[in-house]
C-alpha atoms as a PDB file:
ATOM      1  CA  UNK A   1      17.980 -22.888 -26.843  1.00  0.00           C
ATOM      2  CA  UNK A   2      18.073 -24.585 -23.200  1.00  0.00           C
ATOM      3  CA  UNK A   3      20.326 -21.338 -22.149  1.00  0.00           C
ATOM      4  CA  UNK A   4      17.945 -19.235 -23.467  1.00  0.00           C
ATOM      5  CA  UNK A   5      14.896 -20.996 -21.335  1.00  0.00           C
ATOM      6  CA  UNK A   6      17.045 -20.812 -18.368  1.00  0.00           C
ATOM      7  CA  UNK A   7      17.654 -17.055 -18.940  1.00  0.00           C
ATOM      8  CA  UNK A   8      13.413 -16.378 -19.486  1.00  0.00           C
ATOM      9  CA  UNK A   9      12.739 -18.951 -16.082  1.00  0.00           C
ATOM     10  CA  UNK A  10      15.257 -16.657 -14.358  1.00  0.00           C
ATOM     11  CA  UNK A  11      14.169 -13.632 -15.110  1.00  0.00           C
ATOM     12  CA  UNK A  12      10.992 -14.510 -14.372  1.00  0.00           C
ATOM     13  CA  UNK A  13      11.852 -15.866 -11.014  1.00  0.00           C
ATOM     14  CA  UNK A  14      13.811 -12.498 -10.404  1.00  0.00           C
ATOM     15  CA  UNK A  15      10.383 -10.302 -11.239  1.00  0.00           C
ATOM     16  CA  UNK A  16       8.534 -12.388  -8.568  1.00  0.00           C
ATOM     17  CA  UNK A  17      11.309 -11.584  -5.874  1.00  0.00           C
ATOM     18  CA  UNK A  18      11.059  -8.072  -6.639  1.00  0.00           C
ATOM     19  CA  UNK A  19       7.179  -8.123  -6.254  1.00  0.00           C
ATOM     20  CA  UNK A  20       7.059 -10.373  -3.315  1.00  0.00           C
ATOM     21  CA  UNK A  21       9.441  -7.226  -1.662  1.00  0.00           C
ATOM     22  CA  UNK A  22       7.585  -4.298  -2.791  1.00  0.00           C
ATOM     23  CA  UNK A  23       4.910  -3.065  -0.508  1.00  0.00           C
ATOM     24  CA  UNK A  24       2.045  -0.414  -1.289  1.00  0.00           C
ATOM     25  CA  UNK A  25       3.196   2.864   0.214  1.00  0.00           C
ATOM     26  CA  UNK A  26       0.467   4.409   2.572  1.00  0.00           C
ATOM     27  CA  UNK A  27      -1.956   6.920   1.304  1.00  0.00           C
ATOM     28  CA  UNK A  28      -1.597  10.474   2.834  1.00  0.00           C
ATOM     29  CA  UNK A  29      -4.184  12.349   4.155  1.00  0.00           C
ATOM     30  CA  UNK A  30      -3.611  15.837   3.972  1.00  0.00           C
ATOM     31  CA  UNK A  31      -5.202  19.087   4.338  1.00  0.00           C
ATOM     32  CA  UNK A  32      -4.064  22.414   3.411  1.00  0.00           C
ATOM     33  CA  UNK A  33      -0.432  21.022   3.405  1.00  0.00           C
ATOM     34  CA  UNK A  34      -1.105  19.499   7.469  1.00  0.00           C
ATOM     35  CA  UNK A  35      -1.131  15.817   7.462  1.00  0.00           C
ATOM     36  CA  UNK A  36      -4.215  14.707   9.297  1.00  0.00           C
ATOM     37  CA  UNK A  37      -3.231  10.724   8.965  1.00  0.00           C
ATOM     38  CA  UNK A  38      -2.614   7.838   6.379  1.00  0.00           C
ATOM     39  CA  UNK A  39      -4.405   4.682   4.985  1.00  0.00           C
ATOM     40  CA  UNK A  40      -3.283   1.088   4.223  1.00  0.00           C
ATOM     41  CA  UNK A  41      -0.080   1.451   6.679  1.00  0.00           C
ATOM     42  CA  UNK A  42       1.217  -2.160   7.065  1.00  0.00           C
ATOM     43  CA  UNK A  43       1.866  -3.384  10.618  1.00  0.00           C
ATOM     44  CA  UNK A  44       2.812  -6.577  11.289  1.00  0.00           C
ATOM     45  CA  UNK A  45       1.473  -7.768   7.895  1.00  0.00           C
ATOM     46  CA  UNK A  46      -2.147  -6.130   8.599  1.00  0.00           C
ATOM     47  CA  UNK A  47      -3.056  -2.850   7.419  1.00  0.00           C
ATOM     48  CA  UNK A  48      -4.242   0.149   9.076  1.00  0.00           C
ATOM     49  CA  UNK A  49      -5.900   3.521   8.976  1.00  0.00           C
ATOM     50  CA  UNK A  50      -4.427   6.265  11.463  1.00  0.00           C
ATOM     51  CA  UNK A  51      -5.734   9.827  12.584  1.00  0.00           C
ATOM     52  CA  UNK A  52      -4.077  11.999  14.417  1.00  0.00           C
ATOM     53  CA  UNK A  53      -5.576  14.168  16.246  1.00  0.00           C
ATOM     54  CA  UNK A  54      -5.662  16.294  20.186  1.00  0.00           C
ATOM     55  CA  UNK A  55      -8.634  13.073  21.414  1.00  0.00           C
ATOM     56  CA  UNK A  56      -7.324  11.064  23.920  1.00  0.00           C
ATOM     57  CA  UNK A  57      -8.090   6.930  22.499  1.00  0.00           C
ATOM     58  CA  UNK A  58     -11.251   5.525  24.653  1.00  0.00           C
ATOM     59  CA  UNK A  59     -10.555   2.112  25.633  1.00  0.00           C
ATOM     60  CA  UNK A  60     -12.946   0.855  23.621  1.00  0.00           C
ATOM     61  CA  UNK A  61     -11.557   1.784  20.250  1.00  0.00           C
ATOM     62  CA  UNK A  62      -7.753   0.401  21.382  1.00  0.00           C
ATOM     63  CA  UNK A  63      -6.537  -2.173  18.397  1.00  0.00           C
ATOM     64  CA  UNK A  64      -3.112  -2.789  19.580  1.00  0.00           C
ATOM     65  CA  UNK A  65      -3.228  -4.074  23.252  1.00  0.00           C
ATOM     66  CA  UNK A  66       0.658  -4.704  24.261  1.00  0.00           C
ATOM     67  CA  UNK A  67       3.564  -2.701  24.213  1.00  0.00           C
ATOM     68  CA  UNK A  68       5.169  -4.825  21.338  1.00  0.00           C
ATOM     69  CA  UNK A  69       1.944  -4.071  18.993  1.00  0.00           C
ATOM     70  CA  UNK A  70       2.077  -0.721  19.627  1.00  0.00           C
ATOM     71  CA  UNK A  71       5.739  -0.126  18.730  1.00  0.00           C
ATOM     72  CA  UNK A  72       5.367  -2.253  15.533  1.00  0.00           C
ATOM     73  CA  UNK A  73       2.583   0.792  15.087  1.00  0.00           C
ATOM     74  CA  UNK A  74       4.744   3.261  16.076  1.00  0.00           C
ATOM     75  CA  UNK A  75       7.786   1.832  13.716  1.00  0.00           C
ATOM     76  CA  UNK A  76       5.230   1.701  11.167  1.00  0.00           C
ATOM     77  CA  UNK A  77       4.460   5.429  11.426  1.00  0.00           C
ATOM     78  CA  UNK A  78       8.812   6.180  11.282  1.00  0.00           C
ATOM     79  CA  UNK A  79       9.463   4.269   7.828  1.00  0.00           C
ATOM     80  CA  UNK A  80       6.229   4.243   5.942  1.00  0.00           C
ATOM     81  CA  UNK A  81       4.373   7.547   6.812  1.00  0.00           C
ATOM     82  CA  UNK A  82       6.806  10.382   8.001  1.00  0.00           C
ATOM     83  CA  UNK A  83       8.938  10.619   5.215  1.00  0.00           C
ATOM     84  CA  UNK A  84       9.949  13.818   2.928  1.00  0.00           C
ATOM     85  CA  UNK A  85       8.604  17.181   4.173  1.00  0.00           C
ATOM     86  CA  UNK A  86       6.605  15.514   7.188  1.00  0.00           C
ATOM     87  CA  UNK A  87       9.851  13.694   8.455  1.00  0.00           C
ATOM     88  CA  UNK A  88      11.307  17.242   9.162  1.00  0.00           C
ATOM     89  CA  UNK A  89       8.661  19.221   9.721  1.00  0.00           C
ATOM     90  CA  UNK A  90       6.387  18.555  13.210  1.00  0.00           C
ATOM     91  CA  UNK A  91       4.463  21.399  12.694  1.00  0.00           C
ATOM     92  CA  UNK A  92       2.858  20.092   9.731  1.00  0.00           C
ATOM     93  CA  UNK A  93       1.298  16.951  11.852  1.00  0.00           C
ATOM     94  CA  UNK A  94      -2.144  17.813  13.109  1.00  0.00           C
ATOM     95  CA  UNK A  95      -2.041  18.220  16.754  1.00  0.00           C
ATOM     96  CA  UNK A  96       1.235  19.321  16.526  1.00  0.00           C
ATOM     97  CA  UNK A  97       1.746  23.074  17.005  1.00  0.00           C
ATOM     98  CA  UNK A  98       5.539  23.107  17.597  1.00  0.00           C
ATOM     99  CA  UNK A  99       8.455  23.438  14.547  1.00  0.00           C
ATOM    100  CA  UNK A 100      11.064  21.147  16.278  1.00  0.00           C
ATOM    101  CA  UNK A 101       9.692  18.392  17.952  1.00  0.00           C
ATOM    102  CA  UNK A 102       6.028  16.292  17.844  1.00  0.00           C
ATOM    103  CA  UNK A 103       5.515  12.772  19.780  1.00  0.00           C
ATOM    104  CA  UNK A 104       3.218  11.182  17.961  1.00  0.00           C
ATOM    105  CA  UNK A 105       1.870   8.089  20.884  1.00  0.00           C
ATOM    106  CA  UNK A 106       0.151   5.329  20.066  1.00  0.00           C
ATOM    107  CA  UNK A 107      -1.787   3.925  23.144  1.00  0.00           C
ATOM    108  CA  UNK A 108      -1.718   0.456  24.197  1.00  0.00           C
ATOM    109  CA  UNK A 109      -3.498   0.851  27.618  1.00  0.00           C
ATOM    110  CA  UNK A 110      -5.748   3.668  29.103  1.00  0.00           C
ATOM    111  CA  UNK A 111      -6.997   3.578  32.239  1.00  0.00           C
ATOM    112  CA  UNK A 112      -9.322   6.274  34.221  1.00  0.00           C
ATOM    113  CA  UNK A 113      -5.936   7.998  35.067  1.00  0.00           C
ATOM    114  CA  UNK A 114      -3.509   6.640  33.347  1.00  0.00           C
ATOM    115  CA  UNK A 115      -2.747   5.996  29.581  1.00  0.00           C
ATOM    116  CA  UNK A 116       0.259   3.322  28.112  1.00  0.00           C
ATOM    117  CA  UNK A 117       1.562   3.253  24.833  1.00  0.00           C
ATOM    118  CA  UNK A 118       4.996   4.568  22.499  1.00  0.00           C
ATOM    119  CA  UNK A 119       5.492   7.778  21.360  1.00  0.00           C
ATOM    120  CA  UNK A 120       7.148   7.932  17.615  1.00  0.00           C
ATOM    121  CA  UNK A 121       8.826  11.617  17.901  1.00  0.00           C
ATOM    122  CA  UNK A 122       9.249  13.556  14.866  1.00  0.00           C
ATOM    123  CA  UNK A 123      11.976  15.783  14.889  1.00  0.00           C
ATOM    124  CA  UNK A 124      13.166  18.713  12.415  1.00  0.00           C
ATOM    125  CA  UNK A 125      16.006  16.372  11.727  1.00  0.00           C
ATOM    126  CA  UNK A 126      15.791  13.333  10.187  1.00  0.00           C
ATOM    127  CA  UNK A 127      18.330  11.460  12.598  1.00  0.00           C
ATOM    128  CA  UNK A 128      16.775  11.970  16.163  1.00  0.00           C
ATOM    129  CA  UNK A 129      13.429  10.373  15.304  1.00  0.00           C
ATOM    130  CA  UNK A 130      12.814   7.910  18.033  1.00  0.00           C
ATOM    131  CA  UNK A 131       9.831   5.654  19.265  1.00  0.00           C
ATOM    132  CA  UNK A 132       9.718   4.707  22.892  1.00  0.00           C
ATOM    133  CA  UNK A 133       7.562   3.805  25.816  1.00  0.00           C
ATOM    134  CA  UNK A 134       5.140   6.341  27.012  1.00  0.00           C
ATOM    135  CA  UNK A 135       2.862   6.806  30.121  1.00  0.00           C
ATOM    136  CA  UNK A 136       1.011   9.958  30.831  1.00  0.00           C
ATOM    137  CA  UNK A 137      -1.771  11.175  33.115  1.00  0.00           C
ATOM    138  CA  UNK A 138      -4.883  13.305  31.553  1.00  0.00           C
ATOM    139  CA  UNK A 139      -4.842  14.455  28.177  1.00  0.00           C
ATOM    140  CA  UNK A 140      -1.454  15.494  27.355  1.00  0.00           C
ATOM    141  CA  UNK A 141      -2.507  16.040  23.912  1.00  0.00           C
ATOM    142  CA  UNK A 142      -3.282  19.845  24.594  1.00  0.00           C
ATOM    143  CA  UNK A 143       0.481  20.127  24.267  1.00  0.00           C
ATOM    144  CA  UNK A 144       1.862  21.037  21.190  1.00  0.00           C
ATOM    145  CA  UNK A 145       4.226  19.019  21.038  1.00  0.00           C
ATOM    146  CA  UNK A 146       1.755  15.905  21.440  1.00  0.00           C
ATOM    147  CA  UNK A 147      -0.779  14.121  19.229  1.00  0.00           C
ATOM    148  CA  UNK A 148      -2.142  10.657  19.346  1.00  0.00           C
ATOM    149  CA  UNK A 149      -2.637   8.032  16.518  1.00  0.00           C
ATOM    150  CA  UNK A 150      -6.199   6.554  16.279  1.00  0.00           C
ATOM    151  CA  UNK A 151      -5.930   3.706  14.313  1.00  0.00           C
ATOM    152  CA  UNK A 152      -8.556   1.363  13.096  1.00  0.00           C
ATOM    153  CA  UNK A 153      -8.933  -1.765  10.564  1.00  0.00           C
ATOM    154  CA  UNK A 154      -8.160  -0.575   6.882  1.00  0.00           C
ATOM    155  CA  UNK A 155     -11.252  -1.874   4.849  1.00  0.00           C
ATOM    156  CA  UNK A 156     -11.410  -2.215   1.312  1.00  0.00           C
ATOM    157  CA  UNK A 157     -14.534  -1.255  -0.668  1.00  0.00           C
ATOM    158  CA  UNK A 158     -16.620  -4.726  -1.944  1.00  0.00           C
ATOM    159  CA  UNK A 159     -16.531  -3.460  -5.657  1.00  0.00           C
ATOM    160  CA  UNK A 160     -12.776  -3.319  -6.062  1.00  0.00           C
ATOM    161  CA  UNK A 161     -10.866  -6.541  -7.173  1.00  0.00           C
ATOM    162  CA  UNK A 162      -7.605  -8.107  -6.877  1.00  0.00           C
ATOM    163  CA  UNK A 163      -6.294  -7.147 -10.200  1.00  0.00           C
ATOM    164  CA  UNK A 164      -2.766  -8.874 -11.022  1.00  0.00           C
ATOM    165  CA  UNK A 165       0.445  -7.015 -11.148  1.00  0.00           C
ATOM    166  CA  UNK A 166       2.595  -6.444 -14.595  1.00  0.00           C
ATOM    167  CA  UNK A 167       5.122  -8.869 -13.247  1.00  0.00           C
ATOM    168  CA  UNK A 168       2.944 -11.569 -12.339  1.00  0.00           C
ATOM    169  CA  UNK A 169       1.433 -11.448 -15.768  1.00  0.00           C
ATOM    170  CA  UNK A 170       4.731 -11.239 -17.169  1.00  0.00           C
ATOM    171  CA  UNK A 171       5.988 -14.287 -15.226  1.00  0.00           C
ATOM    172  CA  UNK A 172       2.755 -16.820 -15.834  1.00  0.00           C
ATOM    173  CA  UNK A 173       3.327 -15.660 -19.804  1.00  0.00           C
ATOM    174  CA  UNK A 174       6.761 -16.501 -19.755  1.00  0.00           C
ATOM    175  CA  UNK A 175       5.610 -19.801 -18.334  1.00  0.00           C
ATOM    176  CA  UNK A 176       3.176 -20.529 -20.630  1.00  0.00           C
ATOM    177  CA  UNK A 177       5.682 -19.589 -23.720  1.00  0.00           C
ATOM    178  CA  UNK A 178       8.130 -21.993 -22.689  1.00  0.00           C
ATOM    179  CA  UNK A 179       6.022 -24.591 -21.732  1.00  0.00           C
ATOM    180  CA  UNK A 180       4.624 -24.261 -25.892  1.00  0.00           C
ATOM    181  CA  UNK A 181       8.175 -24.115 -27.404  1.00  0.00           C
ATOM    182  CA  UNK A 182       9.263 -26.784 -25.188  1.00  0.00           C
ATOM    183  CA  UNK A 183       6.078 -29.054 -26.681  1.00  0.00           C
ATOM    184  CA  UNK A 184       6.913 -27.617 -30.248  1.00  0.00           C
ATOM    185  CA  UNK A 185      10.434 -28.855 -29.633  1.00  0.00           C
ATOM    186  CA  UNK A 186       9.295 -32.380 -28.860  1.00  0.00           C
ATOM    187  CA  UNK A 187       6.839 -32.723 -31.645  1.00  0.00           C
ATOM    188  CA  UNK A 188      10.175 -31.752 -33.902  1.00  0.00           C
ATOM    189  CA  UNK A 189      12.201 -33.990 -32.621  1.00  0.00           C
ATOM    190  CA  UNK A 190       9.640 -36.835 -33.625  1.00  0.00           C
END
């Protein structure tokens, strides 16, 4: 009986490693098959909401303010946004006009002149996507192969609640159970 105990706290501490690893994919915005942005994209344990669109960022409305923040953004946008037929198709990014390559640039810094950030290109192939520093005068966004991310604070509505996953519920249950058969076992026993 102790083995099978041992197998049931086990399990259960396997469930909660495998939910402590998952994350929530982003959700997509799209329209008519162009993806205009995402919500609930994790960076650096925060989530965001991102646009993309030909505006060049004001100032103002900048939420990552170093270079390191805005390549954690930029990372963000290669593993958890671009992924099936936006990873290998630019064209489908809004802003983006061209088929081959988009640089999707997330601005740290913009000046009167000036404006700072990384650039996460997509590419038609999956293996040249690359994010890097970036530094451009005007509004390079009326190229096509250009776009910025406008990001801003992912809020959740007031009415929805935390509501516990399957494994969680499976893991305080299998708690519970044991702790019962273990006090059923003692009250044989005497």
């Amino acid at each position: 009986m102790r083995t099978f105990v041992k197998n049931i706290l086990l399990q259960g501490a396997l469930l909660l490693g495998a939910q402590a690893a998952a994350h929530a994919a982003p959700i997509l915005l799209v329209s008519n098959g162009v993806l205009m942005g995402a919500q609930a994209v994790e960076v650096n344990g925060e989530q965001y909401d991102v646009l993309f669109s030909d505006t060049r960022p004001q100032a103002s409305n900048l939420l990552f303010d170093s270079f390191s923040e805005s390549y954690a953004a930029s990372d963000a946008l290669d593993r958890l946004v671009f992924q099936g037929v936006y990873d290998m198709s630019p064209a489908l990014t809004n802003g983006c006009g061209n088929p081959l390559t988009c640089s999707i640039v997330t601005a740290f810094d913009v000046g009167r002149i000036l404006l700072s950030g990384t650039a996460f290109t997509n590419t038609a192939t999956r293996y040249l996507d690359v994010s890097a520093i970036y530094a451009a005068t005007g509004n390079s966004a009326s190229s096509s192969k250009i776009t910025y991310a406008n990001w801003s604070v992912h809020r959740l509505p007031d009415q929805q609640q935390a509501i516990p996953e399957p494994s969680t519920l499976l893991l305080a249950g299998a708690g519970l159970a044991a702790l019962a058969w273990r006090r059923k076992a003692r009250r044989a026993m005497v």
